[in-house]
C-alpha atoms as a PDB file:
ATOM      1  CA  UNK A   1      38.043  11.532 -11.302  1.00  0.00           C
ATOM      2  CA  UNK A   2      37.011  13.237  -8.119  1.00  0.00           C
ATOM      3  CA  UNK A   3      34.704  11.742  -6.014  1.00  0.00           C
ATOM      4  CA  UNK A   4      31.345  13.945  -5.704  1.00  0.00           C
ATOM      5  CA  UNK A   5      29.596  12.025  -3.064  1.00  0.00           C
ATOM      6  CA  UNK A   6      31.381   9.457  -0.496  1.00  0.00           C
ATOM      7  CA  UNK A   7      28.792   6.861   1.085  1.00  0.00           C
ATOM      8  CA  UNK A   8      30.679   4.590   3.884  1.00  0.00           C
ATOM      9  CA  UNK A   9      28.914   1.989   5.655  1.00  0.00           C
ATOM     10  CA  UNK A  10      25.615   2.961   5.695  1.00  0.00           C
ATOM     11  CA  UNK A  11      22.740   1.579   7.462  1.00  0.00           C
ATOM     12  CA  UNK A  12      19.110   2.715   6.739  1.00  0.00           C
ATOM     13  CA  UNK A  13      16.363   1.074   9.258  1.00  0.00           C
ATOM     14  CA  UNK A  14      12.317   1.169   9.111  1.00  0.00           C
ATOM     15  CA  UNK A  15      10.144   0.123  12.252  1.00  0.00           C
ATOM     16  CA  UNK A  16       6.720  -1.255  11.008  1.00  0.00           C
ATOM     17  CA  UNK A  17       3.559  -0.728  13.276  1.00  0.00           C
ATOM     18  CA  UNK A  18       3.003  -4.583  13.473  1.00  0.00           C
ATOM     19  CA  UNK A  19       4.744  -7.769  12.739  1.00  0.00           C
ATOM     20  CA  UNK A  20       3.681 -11.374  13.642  1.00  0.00           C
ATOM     21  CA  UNK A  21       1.999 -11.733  16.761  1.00  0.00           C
ATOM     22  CA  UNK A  22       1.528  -8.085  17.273  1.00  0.00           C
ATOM     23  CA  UNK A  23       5.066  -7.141  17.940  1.00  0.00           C
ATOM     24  CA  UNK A  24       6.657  -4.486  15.841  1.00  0.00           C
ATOM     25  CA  UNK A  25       8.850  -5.371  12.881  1.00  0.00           C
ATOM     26  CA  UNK A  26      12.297  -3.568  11.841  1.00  0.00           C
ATOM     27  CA  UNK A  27      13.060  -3.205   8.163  1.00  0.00           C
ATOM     28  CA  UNK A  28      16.485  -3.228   7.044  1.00  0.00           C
ATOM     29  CA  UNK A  29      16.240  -1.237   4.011  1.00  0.00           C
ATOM     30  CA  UNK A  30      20.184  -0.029   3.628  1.00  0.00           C
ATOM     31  CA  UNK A  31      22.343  -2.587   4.695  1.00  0.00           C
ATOM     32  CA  UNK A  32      26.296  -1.666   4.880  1.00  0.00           C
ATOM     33  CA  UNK A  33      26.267   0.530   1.641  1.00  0.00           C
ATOM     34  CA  UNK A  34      29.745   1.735   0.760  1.00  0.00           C
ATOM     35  CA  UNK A  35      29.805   3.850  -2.302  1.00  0.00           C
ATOM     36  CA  UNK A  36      31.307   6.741  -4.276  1.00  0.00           C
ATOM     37  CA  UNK A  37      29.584   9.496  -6.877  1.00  0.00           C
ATOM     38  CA  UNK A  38      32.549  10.656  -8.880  1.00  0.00           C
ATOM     39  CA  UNK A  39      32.027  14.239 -10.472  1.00  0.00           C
ATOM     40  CA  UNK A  40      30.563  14.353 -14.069  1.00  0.00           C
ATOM     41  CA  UNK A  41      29.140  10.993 -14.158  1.00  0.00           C
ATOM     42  CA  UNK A  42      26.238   8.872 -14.745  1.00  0.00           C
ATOM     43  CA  UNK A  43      26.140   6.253 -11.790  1.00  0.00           C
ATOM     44  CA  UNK A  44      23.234   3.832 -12.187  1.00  0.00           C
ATOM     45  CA  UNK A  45      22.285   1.672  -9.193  1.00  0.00           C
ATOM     46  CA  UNK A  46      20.599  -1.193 -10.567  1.00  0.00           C
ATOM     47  CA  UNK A  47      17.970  -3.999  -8.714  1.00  0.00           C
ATOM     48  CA  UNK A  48      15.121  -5.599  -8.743  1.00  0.00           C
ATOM     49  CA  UNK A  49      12.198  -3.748  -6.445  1.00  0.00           C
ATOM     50  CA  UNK A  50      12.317  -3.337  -3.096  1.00  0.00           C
ATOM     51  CA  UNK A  51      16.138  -4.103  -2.979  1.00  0.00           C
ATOM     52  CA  UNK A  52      16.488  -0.232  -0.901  1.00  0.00           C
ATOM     53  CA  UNK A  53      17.044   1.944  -4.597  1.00  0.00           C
ATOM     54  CA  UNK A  54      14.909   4.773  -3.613  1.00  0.00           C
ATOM     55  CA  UNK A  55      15.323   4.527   0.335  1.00  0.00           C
ATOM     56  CA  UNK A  56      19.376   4.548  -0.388  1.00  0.00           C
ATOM     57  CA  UNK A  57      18.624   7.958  -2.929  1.00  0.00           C
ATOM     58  CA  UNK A  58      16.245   9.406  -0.060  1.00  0.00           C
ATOM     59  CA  UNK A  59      19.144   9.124   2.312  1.00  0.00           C
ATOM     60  CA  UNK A  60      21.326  10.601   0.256  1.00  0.00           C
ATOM     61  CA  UNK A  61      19.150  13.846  -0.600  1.00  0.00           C
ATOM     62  CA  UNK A  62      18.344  14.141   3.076  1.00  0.00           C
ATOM     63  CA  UNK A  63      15.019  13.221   3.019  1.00  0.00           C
ATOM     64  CA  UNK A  64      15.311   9.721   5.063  1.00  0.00           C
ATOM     65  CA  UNK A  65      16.902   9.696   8.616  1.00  0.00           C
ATOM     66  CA  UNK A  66      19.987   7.376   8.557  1.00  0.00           C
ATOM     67  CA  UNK A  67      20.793   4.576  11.547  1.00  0.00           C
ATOM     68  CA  UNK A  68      24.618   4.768  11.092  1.00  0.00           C
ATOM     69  CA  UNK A  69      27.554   5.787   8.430  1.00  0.00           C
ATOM     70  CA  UNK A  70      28.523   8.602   6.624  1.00  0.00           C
ATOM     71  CA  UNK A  71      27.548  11.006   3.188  1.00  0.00           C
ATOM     72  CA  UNK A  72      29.831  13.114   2.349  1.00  0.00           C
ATOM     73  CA  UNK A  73      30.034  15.901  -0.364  1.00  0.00           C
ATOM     74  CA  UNK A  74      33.041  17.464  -1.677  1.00  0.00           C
ATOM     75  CA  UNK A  75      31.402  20.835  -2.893  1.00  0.00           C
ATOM     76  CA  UNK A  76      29.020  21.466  -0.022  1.00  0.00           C
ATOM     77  CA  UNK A  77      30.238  21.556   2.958  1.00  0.00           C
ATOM     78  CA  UNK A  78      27.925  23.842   4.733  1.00  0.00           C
ATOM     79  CA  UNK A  79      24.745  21.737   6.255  1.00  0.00           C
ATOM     80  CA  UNK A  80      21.993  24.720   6.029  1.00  0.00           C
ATOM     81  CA  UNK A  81      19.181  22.836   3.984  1.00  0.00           C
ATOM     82  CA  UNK A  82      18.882  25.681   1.424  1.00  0.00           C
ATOM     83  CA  UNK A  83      22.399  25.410   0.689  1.00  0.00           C
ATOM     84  CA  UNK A  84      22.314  22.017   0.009  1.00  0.00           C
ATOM     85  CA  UNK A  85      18.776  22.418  -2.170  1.00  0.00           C
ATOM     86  CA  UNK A  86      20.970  24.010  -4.265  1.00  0.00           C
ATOM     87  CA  UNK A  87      23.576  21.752  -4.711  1.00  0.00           C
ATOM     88  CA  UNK A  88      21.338  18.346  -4.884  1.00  0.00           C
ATOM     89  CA  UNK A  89      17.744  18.168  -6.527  1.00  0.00           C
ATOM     90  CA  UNK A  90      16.111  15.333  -7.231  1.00  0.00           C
ATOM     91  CA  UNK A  91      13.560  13.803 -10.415  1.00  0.00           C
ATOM     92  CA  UNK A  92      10.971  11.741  -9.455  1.00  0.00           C
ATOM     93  CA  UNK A  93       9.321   8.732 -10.355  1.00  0.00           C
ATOM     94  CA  UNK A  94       5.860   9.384 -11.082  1.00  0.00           C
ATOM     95  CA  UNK A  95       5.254  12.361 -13.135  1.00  0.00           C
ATOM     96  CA  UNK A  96       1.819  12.271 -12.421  1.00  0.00           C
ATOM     97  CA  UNK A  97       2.208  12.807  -8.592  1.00  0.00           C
ATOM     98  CA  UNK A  98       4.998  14.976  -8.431  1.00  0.00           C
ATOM     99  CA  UNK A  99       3.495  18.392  -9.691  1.00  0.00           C
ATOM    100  CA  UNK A 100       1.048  19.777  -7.612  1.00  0.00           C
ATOM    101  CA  UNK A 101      -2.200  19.969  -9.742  1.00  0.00           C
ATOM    102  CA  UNK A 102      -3.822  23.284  -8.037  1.00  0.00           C
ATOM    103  CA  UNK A 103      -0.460  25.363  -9.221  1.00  0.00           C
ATOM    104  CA  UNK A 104       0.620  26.736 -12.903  1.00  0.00           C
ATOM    105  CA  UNK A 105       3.743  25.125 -14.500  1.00  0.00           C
ATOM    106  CA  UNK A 106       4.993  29.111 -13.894  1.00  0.00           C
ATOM    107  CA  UNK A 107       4.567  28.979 -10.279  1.00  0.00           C
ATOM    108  CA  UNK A 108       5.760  25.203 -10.052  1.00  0.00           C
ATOM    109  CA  UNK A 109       9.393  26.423 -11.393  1.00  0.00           C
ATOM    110  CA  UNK A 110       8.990  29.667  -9.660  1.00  0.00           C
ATOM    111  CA  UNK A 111       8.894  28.241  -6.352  1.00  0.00           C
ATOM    112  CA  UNK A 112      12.486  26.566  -5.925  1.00  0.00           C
ATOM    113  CA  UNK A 113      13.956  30.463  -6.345  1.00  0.00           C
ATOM    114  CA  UNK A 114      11.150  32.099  -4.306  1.00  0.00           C
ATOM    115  CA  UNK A 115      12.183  29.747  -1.746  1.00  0.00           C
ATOM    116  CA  UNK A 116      15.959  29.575  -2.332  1.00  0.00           C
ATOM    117  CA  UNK A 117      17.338  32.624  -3.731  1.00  0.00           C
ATOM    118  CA  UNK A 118      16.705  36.740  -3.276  1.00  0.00           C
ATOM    119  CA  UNK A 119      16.499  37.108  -6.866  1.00  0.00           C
ATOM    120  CA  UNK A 120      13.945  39.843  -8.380  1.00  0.00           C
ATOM    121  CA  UNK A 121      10.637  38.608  -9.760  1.00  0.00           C
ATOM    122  CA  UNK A 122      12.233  39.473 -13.139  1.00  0.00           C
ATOM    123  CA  UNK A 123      15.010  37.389 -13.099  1.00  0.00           C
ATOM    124  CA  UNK A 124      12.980  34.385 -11.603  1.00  0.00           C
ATOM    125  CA  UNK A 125      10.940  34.768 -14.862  1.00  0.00           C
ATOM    126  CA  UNK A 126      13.856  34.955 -17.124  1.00  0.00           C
ATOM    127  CA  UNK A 127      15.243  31.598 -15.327  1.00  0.00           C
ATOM    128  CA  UNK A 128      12.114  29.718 -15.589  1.00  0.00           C
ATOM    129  CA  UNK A 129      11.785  30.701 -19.534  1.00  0.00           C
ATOM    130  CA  UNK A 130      15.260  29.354 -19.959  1.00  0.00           C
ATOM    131  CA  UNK A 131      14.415  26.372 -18.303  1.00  0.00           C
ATOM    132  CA  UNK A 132      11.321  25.611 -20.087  1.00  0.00           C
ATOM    133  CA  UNK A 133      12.933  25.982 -23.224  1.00  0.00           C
ATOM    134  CA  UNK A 134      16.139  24.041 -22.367  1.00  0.00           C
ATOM    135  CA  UNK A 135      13.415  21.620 -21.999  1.00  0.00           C
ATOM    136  CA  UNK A 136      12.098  21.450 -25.008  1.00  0.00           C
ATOM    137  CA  UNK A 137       8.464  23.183 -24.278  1.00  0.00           C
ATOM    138  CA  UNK A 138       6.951  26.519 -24.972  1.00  0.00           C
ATOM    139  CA  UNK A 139       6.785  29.534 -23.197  1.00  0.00           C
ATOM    140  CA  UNK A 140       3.236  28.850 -23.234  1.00  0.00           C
ATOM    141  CA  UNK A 141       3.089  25.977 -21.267  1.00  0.00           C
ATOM    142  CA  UNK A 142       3.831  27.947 -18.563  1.00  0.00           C
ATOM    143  CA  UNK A 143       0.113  28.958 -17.737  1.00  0.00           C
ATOM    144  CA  UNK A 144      -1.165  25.727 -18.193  1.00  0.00           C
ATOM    145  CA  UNK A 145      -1.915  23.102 -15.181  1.00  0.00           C
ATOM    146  CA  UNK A 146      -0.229  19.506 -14.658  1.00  0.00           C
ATOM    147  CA  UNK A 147      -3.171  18.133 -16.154  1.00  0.00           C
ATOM    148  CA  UNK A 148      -3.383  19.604 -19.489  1.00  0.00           C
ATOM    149  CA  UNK A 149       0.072  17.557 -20.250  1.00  0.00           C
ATOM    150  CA  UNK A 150       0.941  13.810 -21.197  1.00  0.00           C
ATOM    151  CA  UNK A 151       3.277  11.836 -19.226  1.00  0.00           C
ATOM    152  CA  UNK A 152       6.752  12.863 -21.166  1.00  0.00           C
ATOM    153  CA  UNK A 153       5.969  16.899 -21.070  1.00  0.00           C
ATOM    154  CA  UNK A 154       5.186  16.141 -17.046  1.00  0.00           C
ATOM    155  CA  UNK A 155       8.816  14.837 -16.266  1.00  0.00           C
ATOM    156  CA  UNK A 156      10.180  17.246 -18.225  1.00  0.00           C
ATOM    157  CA  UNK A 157       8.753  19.970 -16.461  1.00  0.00           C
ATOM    158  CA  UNK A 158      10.028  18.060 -13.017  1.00  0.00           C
ATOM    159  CA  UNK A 159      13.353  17.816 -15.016  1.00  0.00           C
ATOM    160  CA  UNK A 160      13.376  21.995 -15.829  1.00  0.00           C
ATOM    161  CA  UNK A 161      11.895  22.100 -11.971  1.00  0.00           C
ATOM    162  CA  UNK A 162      14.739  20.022 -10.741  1.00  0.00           C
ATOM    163  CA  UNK A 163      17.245  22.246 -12.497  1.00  0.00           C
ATOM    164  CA  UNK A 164      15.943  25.461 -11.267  1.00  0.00           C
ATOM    165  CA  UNK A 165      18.677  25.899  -8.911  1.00  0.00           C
ATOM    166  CA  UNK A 166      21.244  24.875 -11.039  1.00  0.00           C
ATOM    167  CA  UNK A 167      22.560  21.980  -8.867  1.00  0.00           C
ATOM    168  CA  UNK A 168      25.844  19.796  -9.591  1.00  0.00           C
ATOM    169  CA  UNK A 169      23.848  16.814  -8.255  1.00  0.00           C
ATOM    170  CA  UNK A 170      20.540  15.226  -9.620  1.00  0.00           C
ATOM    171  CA  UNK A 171      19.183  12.192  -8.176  1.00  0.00           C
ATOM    172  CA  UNK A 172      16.722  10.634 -11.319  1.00  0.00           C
ATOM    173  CA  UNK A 173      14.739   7.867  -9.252  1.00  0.00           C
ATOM    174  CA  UNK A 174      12.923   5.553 -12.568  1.00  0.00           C
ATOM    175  CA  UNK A 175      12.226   8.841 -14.221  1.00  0.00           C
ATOM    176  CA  UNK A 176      10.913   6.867 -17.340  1.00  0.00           C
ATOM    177  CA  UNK A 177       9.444   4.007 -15.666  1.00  0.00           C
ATOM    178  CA  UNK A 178       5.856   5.550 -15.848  1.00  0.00           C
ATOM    179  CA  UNK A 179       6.354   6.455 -19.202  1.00  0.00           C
ATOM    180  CA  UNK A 180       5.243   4.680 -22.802  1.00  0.00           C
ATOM    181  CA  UNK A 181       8.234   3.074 -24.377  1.00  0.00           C
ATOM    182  CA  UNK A 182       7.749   5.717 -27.475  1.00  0.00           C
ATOM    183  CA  UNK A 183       8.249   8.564 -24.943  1.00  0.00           C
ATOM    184  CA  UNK A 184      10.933   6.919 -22.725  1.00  0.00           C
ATOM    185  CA  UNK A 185      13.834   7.269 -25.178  1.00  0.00           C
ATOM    186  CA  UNK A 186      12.961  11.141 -25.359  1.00  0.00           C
ATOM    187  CA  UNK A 187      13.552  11.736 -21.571  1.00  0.00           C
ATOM    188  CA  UNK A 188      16.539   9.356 -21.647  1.00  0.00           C
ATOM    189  CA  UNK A 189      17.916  11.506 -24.514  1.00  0.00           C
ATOM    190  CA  UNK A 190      17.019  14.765 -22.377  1.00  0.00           C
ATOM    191  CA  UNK A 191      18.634  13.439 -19.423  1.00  0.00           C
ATOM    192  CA  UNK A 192      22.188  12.803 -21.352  1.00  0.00           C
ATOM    193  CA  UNK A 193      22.119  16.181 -23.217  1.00  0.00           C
ATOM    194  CA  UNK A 194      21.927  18.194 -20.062  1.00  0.00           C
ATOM    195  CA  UNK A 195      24.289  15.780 -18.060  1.00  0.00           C
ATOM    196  CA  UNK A 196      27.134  17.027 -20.915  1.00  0.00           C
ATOM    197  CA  UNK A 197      25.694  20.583 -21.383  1.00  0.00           C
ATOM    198  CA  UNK A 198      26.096  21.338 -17.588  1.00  0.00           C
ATOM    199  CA  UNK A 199      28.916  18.907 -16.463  1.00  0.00           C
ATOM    200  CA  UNK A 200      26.000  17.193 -14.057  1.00  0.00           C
ATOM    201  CA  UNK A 201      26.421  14.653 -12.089  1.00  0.00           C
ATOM    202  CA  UNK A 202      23.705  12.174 -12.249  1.00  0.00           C
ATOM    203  CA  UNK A 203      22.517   9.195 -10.112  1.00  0.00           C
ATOM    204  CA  UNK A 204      20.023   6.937 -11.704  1.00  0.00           C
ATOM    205  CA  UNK A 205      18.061   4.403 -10.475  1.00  0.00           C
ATOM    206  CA  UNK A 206      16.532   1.957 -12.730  1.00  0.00           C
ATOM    207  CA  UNK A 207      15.462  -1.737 -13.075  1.00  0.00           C
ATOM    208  CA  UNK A 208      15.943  -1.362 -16.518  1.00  0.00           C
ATOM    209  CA  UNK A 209      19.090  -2.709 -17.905  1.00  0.00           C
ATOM    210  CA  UNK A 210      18.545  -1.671 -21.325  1.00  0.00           C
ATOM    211  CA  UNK A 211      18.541   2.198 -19.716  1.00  0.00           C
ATOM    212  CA  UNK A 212      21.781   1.613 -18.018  1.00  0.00           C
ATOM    213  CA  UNK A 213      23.943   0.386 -20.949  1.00  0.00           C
ATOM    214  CA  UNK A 214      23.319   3.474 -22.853  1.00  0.00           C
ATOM    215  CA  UNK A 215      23.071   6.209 -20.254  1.00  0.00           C
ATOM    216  CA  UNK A 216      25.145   5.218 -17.282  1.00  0.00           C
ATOM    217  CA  UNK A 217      28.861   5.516 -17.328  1.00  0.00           C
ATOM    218  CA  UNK A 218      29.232   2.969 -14.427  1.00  0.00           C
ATOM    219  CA  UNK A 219      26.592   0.986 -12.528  1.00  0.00           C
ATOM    220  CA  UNK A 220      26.487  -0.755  -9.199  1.00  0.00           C
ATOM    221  CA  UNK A 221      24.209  -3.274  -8.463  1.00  0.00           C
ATOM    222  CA  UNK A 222      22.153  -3.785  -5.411  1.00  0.00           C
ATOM    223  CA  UNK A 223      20.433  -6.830  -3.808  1.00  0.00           C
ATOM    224  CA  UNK A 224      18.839  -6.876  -0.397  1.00  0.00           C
ATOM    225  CA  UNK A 225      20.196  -3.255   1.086  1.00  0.00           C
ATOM    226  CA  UNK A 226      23.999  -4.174  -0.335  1.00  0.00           C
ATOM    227  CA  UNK A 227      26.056  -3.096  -3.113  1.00  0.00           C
ATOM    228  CA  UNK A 228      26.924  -6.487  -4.628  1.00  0.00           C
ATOM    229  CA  UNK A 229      28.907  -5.409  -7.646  1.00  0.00           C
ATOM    230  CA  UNK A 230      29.880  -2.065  -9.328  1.00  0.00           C
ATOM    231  CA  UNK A 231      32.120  -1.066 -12.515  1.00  0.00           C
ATOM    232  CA  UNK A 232      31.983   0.385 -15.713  1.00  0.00           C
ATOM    233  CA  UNK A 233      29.003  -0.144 -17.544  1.00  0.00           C
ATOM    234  CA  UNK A 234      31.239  -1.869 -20.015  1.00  0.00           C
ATOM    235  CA  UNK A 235      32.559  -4.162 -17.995  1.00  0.00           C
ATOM    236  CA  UNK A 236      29.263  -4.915 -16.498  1.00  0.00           C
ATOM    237  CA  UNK A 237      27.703  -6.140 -19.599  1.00  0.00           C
ATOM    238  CA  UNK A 238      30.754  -7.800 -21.348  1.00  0.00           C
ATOM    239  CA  UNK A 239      31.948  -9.637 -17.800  1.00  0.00           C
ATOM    240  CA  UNK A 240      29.266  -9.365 -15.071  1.00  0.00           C
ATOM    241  CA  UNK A 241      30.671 -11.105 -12.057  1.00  0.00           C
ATOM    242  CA  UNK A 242      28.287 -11.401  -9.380  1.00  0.00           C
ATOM    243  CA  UNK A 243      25.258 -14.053 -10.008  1.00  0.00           C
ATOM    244  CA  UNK A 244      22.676 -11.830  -9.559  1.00  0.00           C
ATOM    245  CA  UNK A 245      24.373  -9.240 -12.168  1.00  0.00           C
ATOM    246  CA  UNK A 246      24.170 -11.942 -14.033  1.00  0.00           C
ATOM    247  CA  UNK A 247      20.844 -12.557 -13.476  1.00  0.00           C
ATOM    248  CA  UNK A 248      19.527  -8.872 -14.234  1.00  0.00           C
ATOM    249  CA  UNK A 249      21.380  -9.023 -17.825  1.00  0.00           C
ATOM    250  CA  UNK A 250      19.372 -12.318 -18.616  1.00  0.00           C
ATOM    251  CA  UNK A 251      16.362 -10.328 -18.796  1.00  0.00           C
ATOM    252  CA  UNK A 252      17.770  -8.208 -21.113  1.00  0.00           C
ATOM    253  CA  UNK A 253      16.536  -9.267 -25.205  1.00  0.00           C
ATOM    254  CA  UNK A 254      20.420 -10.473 -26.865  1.00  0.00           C
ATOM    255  CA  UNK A 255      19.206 -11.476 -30.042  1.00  0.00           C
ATOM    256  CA  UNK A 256      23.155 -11.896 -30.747  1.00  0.00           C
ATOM    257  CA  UNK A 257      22.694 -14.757 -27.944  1.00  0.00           C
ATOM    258  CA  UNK A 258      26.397 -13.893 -26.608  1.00  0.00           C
ATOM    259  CA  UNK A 259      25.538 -14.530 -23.075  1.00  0.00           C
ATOM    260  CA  UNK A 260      24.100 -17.385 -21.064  1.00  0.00           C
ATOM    261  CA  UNK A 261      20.664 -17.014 -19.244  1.00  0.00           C
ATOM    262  CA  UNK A 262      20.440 -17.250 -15.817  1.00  0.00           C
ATOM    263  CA  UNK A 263      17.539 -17.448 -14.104  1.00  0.00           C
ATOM    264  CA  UNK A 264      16.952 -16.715 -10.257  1.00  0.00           C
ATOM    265  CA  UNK A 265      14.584 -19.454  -8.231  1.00  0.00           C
ATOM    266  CA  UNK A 266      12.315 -18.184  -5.446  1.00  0.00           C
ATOM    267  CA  UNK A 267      11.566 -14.265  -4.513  1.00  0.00           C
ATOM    268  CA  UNK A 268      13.125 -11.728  -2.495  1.00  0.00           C
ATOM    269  CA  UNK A 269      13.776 -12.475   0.844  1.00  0.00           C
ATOM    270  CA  UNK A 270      12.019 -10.220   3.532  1.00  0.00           C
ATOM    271  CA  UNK A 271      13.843  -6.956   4.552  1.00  0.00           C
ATOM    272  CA  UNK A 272      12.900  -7.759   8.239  1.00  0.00           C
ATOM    273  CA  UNK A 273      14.230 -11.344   8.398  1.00  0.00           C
ATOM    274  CA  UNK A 274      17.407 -10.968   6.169  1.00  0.00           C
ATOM    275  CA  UNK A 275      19.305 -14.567   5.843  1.00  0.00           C
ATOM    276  CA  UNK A 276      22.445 -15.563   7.132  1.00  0.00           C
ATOM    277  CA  UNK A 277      25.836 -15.206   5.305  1.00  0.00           C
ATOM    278  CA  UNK A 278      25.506 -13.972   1.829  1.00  0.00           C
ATOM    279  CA  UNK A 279      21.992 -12.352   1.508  1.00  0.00           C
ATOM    280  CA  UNK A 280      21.556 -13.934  -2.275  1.00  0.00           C
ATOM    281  CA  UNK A 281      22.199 -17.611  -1.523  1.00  0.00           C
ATOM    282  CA  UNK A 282      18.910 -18.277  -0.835  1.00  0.00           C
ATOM    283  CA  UNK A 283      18.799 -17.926  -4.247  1.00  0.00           C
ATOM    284  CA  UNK A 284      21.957 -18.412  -5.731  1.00  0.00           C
ATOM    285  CA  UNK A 285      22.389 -21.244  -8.608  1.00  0.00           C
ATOM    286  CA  UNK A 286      26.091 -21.568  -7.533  1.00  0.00           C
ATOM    287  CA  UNK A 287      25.486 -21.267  -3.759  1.00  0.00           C
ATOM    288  CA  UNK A 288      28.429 -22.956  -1.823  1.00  0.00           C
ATOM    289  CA  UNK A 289      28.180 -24.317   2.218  1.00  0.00           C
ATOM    290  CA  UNK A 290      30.171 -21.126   3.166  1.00  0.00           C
ATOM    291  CA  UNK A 291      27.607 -18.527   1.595  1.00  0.00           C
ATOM    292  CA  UNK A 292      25.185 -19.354   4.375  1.00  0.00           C
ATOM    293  CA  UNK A 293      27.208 -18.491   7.117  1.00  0.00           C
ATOM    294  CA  UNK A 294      29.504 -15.918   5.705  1.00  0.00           C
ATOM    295  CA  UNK A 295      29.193 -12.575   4.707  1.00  0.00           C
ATOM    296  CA  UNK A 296      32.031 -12.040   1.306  1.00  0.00           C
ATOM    297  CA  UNK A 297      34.190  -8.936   1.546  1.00  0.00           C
ATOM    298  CA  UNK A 298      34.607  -6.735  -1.128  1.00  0.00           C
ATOM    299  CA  UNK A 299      37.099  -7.708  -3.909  1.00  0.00           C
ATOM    300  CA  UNK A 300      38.785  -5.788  -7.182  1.00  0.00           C
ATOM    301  CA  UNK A 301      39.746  -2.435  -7.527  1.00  0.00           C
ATOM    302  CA  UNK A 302      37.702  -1.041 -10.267  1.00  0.00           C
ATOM    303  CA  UNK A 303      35.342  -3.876 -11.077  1.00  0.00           C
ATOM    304  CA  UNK A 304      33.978  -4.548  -7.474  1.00  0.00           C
ATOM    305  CA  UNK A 305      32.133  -7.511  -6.268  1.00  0.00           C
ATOM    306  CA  UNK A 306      30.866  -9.074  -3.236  1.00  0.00           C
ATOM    307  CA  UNK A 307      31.574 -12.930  -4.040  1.00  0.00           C
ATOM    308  CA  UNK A 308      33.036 -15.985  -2.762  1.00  0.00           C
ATOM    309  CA  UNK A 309      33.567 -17.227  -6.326  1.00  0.00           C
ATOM    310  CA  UNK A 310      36.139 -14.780  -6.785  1.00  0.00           C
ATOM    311  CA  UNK A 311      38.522 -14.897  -3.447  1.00  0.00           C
END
């Protein structure tokens, strides 16, 4: 498959107003992130929080200044900002803060093509009905506010919002992390119906394992700014290489008991004083003398992972 999006090497950086002692500290949010978005897909990117999900997707959509490396997209070349609106959109995670409470659901949707496009008001109505009712919600809901809906009709008007301008690329940040488990499924169902419908391509990020085995057609994993292992989903579950992968799928419920717990000791290291070597040995269970001095190149083809239990 052809690659959508090409990330190489990328480096995201913060600079907090005060560290220790006054001085000012520097974040290292993205650290080295190589990675490719192949057309038609569900990628997941997996971690715990705070490992650099959402700064890595905010990059990505153009909405976080990068330090170093390279996106690249295939099918939009041009680097005018309402170009690429329409080719990359993005769902939110908090359905409750993402729609603007003063404004109508009809003027939330009609705003992307006011913006973006010299269509007539007529057709800009016609779009947004469509999109409502791809949706699954009436035309009526259109002159109602945020408000007067629950959590699940909110992201699905972000979802019809986000589709407005008919992208190839949506970036779904937790979408149903804010959402009751009864509602959760419906979105995730949503999400994979219009994914086939319009040949998207879809990055998700999740903490939720559970999410990515049945919506994600491959996953990478991240720990600490770095890609640490990526595959098919598949493979993922049935042969997860990389400690911490392994570590993620322990939380998952296998009432089959077909794989081994694993359980990580001590927390996240600090994004401003990243360790040594290999970033997880501080809390690896099969850490070896070289982790803490050397950093693991990438090995495999189409299972990938960053490990020295596997040179």
């Amino acid at each position: 498959m052809e690659n959508l999006i090409t990330i190489k090497n990328l480096f995201v950086e913060y600079c907090s107003d005060i560290g220790a002692f006054g001085k000012k500290q520097v974040i290292h949010a993205v650290n080295g992130v190589s990675l490719e978005i192949k057309k038609g897909e569900i990628l997941a990117l997996a971690g715990e929080s705070g490992c650099g999900k959402s700064t890595l997707a905010k990059a990505i959509l153009k909405l976080e200044p990068i330090k170093s490396g390279c996106i690249s997209f295939s099918d939009c070349k041009s680097q005018n900002n309402k170009d690429f609106r329409k080719f990359a959109q993005m769902v939110f995670q908090n359905p409750y803060a993402s729609l603007n409470p003063k404004m109508k659901i009809i003027d939330i949707l009609k705003e992307p093509l006011e913006i973006n496009t010299d269509l007539t008001k007529d057709q800009i109505l016609k779009k947004v009905k469509e999109k409502i009712s791809l949706v699954g919600l009436n035309e009526s809901s259109l002159n109602l506010y945020p408000h007067e809906f629950s959590g699940g009709q909110r992201q699905r008007i972000a979802i019809a919002r986000a589709l407005m301008l008919e992208p190839e690329f949506i970036l779904a940040d937790e979408p149903v992390s804010a959402l009751d488990v009864s509602i959760q499924a419906q979105v995730i169902n949503l999400l994979k119906e219009l994914k086939e419908k319009f040949n998207l391509t879809i990055l998700l990020i999740t903490h939720d394992m559970s999410v990515i085995k049945y919506l994600a057609d491959r996953t990478a994993v991240m720990y600490l700014g770095e890609i640490v292992e990526t595959g098919k989903t598949e493979d993922i579950f049935a042969n997860p290489l990389h400690p911490y992968t392994r570590a993620l799928l322990s939380a998952v419920p296998d009432f089959e008991k077909k794989r081994k717990g694993l359980t990580l000791k001590g927390d996240l290291p600090s994004p401003s004083d990243l360790p040594q070597g290999c970033k997880f040995h501080t809390r690896c269970p099969r850490v070896m003398d070289k982790c803490k001095t050397c950093i693991p190149e990438e090995i495999g083809s189409f299972h990938k992972v960053k490990c020295f239990l596997y040179e």
